[in-house]
N, C-alpha and C. Protein backbone atom coordinates (compact mmCIF):
# COMPACT_ATOMS: atom_id res chain seq x y z
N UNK A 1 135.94 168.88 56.50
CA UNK A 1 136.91 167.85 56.20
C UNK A 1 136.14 166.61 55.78
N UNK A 2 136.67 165.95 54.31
CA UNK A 2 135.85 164.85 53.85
C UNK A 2 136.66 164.09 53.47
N UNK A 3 136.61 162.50 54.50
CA UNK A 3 137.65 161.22 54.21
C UNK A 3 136.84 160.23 53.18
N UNK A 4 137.15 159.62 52.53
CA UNK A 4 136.97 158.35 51.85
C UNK A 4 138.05 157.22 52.50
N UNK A 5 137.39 156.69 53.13
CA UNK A 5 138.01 155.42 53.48
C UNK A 5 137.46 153.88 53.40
N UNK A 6 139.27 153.58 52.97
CA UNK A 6 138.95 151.97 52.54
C UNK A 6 139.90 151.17 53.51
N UNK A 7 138.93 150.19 53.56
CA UNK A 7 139.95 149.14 54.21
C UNK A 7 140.56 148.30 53.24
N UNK A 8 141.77 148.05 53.48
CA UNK A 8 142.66 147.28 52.50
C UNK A 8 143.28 146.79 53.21
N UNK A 9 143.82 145.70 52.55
CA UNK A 9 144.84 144.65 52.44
C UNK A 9 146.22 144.99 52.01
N UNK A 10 146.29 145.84 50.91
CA UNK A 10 147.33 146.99 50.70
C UNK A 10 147.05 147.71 50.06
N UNK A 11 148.05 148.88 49.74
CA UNK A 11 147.78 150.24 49.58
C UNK A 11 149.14 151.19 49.16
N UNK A 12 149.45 151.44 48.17
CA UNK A 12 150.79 152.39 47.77
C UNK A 12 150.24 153.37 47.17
N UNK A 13 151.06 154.48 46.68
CA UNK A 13 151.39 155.42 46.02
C UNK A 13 152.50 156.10 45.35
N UNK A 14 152.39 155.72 44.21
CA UNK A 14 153.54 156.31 43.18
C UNK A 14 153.51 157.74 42.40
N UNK A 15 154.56 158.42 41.80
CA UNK A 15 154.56 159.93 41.76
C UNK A 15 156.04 159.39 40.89
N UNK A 16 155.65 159.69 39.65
CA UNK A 16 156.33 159.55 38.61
C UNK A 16 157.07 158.33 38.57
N UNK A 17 156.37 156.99 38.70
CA UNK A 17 156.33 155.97 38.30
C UNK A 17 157.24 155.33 39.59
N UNK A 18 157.57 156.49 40.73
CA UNK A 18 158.00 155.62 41.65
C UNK A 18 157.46 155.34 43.11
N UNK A 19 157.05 154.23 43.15
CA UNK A 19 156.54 154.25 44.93
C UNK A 19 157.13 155.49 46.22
N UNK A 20 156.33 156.09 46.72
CA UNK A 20 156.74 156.65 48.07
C UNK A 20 156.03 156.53 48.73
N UNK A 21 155.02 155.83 49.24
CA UNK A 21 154.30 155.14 50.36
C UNK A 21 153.85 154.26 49.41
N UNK A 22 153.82 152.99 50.73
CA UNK A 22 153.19 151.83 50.77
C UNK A 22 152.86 151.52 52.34
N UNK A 23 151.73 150.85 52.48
CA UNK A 23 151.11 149.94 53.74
C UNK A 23 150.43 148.25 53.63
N UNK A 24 150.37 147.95 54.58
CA UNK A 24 149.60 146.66 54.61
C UNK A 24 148.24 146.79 55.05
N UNK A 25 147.72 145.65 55.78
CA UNK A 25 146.75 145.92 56.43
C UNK A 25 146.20 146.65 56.93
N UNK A 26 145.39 147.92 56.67
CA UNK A 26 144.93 148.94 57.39
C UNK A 26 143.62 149.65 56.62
N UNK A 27 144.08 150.81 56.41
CA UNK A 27 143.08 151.71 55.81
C UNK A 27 144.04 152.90 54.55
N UNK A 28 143.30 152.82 53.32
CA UNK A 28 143.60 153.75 53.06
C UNK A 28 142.89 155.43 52.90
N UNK A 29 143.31 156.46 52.94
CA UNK A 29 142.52 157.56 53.55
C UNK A 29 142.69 158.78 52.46
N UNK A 30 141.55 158.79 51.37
CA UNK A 30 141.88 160.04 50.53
C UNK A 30 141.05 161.12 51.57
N UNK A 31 141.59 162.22 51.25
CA UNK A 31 141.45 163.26 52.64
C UNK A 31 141.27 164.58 51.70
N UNK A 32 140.13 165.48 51.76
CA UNK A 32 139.73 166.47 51.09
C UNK A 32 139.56 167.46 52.37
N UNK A 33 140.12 168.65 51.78
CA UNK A 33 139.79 169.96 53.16
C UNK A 33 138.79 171.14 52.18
N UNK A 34 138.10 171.78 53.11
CA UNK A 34 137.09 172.84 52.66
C UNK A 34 137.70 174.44 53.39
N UNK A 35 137.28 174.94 52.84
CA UNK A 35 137.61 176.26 53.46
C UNK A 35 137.25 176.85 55.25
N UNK A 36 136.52 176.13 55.64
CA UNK A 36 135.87 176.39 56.74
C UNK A 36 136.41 175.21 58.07
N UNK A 37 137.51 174.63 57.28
CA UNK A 37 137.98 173.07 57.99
C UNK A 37 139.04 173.68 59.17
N UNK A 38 139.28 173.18 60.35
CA UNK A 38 140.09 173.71 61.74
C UNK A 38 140.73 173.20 62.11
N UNK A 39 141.44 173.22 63.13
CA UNK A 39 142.22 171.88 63.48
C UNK A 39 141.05 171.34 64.77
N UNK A 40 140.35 171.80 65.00
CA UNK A 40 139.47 170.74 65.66
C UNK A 40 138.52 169.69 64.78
N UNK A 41 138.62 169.93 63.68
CA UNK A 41 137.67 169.30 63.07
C UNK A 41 139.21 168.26 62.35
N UNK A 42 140.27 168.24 62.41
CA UNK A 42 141.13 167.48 62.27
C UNK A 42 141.38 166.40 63.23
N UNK A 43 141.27 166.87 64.46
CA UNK A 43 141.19 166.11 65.44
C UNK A 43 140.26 165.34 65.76
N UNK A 44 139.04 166.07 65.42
CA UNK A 44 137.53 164.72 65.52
C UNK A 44 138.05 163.32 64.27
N UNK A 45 138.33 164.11 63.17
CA UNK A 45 138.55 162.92 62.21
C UNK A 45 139.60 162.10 62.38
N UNK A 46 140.88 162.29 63.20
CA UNK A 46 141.94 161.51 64.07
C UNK A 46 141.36 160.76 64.74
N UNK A 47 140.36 161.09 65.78
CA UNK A 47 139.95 160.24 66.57
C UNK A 47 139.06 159.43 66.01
N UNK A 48 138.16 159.58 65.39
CA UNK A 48 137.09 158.80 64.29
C UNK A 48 137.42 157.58 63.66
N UNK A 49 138.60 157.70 62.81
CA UNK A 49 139.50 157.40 62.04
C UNK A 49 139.97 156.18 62.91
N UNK A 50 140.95 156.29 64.16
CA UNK A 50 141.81 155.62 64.85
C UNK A 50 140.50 154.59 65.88
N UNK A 51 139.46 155.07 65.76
CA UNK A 51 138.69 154.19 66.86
C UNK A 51 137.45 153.71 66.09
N UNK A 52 137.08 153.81 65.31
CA UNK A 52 135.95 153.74 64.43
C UNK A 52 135.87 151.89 64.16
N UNK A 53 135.13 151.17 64.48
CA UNK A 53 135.20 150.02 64.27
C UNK A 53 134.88 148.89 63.30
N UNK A 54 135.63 149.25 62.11
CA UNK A 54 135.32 148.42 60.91
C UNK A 54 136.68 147.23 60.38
N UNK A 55 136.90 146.35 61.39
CA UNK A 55 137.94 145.08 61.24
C UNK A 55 136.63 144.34 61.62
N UNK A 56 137.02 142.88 61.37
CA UNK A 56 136.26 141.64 61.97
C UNK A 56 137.01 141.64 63.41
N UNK A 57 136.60 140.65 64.42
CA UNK A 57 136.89 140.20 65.27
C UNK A 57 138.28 139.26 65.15
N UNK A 58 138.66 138.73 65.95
CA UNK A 58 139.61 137.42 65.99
C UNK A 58 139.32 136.10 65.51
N UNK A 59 137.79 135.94 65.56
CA UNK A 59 137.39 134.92 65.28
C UNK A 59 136.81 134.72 63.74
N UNK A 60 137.37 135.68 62.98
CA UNK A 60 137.15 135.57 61.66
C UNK A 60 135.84 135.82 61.24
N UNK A 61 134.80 136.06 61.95
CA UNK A 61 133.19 136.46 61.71
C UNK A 61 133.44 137.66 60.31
N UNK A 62 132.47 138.09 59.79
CA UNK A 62 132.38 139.52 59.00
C UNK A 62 132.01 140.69 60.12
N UNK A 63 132.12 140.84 61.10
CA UNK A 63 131.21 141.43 61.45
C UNK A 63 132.71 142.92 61.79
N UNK A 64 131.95 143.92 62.31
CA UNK A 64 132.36 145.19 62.12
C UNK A 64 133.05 145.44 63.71
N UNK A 65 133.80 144.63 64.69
CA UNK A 65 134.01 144.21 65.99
C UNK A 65 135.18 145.54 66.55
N UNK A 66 136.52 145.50 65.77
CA UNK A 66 137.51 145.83 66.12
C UNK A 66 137.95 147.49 65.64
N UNK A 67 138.81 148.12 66.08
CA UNK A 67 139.24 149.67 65.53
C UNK A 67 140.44 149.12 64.73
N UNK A 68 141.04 149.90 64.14
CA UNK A 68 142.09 150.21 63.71
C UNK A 68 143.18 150.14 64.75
N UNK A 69 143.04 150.95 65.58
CA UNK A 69 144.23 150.79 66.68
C UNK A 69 144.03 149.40 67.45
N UNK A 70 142.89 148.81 67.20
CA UNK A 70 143.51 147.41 68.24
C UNK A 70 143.62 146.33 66.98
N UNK A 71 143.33 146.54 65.69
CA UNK A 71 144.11 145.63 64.93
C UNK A 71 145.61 145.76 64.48
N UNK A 72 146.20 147.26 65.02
CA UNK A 72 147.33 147.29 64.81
C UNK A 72 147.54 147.53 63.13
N UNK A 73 146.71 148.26 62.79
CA UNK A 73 146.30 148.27 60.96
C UNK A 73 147.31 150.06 60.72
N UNK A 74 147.70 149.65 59.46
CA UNK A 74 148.66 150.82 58.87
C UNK A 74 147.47 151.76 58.00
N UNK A 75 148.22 152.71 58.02
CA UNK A 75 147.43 153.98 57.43
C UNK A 75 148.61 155.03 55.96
N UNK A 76 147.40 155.01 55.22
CA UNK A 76 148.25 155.87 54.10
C UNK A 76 146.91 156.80 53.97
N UNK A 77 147.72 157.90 54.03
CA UNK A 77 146.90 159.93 53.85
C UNK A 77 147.15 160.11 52.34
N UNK A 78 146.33 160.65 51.54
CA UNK A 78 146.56 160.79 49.92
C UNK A 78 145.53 162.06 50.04
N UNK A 79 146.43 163.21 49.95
CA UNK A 79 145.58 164.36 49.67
C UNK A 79 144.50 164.36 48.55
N UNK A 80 143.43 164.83 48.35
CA UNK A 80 142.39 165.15 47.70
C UNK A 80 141.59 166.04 47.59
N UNK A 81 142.07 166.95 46.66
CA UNK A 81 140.92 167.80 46.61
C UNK A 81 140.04 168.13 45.86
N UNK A 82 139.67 166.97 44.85
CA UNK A 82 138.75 166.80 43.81
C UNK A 82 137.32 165.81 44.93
N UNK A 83 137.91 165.73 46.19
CA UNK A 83 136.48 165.37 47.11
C UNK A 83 135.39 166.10 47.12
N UNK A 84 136.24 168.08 46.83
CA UNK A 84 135.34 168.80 47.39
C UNK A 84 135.11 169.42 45.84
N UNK A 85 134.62 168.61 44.55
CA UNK A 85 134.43 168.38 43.71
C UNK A 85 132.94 168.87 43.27
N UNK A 86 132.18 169.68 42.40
CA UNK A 86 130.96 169.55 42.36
C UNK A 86 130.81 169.77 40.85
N UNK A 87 129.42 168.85 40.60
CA UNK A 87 129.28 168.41 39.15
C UNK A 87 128.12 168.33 38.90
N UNK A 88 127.27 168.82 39.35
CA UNK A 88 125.73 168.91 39.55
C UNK A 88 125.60 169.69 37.83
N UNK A 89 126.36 170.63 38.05
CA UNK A 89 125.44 171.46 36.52
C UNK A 89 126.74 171.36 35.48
N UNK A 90 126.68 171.93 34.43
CA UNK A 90 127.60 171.69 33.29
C UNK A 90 128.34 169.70 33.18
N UNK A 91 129.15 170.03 32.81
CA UNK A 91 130.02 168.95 32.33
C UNK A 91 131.34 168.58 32.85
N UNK A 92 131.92 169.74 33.37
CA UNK A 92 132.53 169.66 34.27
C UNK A 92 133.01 170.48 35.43
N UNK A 93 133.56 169.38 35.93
CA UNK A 93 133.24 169.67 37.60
C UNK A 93 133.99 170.91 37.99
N UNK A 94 133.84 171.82 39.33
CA UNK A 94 134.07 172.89 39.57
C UNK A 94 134.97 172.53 41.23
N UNK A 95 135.75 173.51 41.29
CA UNK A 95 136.25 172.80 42.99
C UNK A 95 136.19 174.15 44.10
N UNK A 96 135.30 174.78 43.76
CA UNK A 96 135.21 175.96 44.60
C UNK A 96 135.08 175.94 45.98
N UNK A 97 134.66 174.32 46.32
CA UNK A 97 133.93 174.20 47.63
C UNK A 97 135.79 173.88 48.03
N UNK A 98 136.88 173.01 47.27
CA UNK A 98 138.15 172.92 47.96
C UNK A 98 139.01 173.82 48.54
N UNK A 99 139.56 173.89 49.72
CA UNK A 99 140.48 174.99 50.10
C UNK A 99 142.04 174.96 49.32
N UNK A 100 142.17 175.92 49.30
CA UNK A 100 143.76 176.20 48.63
C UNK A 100 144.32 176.10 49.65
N UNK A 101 145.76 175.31 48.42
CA UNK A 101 146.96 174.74 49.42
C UNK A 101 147.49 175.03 50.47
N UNK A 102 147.49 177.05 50.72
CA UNK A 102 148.00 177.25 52.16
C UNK A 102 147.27 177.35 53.21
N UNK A 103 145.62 176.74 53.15
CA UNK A 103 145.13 175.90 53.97
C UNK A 103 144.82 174.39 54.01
N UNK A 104 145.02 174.23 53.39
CA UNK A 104 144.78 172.51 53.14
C UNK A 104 146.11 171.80 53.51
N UNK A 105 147.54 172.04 52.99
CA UNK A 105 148.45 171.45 52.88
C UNK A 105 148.85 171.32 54.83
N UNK A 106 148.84 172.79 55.23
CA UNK A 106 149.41 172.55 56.97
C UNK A 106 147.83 171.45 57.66
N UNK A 107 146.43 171.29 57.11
CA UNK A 107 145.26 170.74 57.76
C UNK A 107 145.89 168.83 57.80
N UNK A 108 146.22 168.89 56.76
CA UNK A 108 146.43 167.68 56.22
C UNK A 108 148.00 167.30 57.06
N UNK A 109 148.45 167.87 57.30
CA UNK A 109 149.84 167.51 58.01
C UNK A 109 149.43 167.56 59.33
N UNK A 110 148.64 168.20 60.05
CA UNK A 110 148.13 168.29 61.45
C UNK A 110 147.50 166.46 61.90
N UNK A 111 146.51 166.26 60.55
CA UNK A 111 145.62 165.02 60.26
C UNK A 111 146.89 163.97 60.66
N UNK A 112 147.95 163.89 59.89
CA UNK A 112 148.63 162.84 59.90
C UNK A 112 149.79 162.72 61.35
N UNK A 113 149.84 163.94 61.38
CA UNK A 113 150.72 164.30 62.85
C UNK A 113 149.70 163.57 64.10
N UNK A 114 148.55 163.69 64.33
CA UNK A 114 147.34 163.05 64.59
C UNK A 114 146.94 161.78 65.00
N UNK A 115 147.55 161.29 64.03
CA UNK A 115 146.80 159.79 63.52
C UNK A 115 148.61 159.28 64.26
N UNK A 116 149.50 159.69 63.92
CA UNK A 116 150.77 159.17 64.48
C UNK A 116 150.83 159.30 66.25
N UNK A 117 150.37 160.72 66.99
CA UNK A 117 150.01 160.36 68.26
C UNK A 117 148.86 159.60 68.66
N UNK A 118 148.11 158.94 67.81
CA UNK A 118 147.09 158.20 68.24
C UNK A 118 147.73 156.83 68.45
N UNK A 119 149.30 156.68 67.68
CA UNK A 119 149.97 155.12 67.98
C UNK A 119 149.90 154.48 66.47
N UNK A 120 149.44 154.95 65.47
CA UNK A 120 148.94 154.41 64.08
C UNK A 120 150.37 154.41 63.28
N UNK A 121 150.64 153.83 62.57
CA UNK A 121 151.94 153.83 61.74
C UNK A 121 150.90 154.41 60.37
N UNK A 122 151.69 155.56 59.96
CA UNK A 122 151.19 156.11 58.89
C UNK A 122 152.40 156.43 58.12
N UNK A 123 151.50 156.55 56.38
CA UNK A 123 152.30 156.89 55.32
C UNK A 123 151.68 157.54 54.72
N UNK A 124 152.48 158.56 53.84
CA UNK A 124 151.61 159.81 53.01
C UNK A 124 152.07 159.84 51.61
N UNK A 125 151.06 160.40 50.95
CA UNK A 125 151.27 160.69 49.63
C UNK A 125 151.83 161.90 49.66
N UNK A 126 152.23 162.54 48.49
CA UNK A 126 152.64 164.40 47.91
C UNK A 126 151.91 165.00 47.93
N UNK A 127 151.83 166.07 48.51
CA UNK A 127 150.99 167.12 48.85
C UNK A 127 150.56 167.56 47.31
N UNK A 128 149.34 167.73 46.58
CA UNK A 128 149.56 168.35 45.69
C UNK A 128 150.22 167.99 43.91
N UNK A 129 150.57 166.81 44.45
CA UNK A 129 151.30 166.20 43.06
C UNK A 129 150.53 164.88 42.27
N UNK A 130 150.64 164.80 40.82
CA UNK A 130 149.60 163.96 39.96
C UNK A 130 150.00 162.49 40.84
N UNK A 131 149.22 162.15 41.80
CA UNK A 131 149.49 160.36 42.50
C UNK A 131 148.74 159.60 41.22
N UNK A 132 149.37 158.41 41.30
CA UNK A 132 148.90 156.76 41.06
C UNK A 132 148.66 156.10 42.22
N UNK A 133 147.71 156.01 42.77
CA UNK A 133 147.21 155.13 43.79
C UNK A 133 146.75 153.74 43.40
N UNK A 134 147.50 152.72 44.07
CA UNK A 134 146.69 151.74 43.86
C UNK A 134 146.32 150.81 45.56
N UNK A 135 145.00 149.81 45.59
CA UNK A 135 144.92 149.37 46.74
C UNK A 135 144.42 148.04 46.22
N UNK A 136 144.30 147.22 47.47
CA UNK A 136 143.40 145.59 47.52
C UNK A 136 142.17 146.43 48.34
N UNK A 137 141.03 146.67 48.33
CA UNK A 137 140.70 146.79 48.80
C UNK A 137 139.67 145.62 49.76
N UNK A 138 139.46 145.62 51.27
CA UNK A 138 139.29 144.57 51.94
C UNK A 138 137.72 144.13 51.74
N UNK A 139 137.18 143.73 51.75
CA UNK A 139 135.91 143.71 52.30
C UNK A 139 134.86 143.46 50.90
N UNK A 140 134.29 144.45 50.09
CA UNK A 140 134.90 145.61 50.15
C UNK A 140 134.71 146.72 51.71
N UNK A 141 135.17 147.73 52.07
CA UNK A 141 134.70 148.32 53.17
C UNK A 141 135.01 149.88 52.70
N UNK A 142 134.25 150.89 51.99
CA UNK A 142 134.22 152.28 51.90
C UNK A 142 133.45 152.57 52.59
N UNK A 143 133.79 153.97 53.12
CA UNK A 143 133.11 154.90 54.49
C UNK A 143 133.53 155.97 54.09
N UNK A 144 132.41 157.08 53.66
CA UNK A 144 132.60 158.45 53.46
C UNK A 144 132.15 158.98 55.05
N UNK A 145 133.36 159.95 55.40
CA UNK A 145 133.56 160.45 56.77
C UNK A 145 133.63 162.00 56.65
N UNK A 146 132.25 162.72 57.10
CA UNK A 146 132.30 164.05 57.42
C UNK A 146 132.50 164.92 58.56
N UNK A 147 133.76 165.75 58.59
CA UNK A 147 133.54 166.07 60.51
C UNK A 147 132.92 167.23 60.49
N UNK A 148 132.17 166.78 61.90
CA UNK A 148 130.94 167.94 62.13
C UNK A 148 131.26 169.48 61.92
């Protein structure tokens, strides 16, 4: 399982020119599954994800102080499976390393089922469908997240 995460300021997703998630303050989370991905390895990245400490403090410093769950920060899931993307040889890229949908699609719903008992207000993109993503992103703050 391979996250790209950003911290933002905001964060939507549209699917034929119309919004179906949006968030504020939080993180946004493109989320790639591999063939070999479990639901324990869903659950490390829930917990990762929800406690991982990249907010500032209260006192406005830069520094990397707070989680997600104690800033009270929103979350949007945007399936991806051009993460598990490889482009090393030819011209273009190959996705052999991505799992197909009737493993990826229930991994990715476990992820977000997850992140909602962790206390997180989450929003999701379409499983599978051409997204327009757009974000502010904060900081900037990207974190590529691999679970063991």
């Amino acid at each position: 399982m391979r996250v790209v995460l950003q911290r933002v300021l905001r964060a939507s997703v549209s699917v034929n020119h119309i919004e179906v998630a949006a968030i504020g303050k939080g993180v946004l989370l493109l989320v790639g599954i591999t063939h070999d991905d479990t639901p324990q390895r869903a659950e490390w990245m829930a917990r990762k994800v929800s406690t991982l400490r990249i907010f500032p403090s209260d006192s406005g410093d830069s520094g990397f102080d707070k989680s997600l769950t104690e800033v009270g920060g929103e979350v949007l899931v945007v399936s991806q499976f051009t993460l598990y993307g490889e482009a090393r040889k030819g011209r273009r890229p190959d996705f052999v390393a991505a799992a197909r949908p009737e493993l990826a699609a229930p991994l990715i719903e476990q992820f977000t089922t997850l992140l909602r008992q962790r206390g997180l207000a989450v929003q999701e993109g379409v499983f599978g469908a051409d997204m327009q993503v757009s974000l502010v992103n904060d900081g900037p703050v990207t974190l590529i997240l691999e679970a063991p």
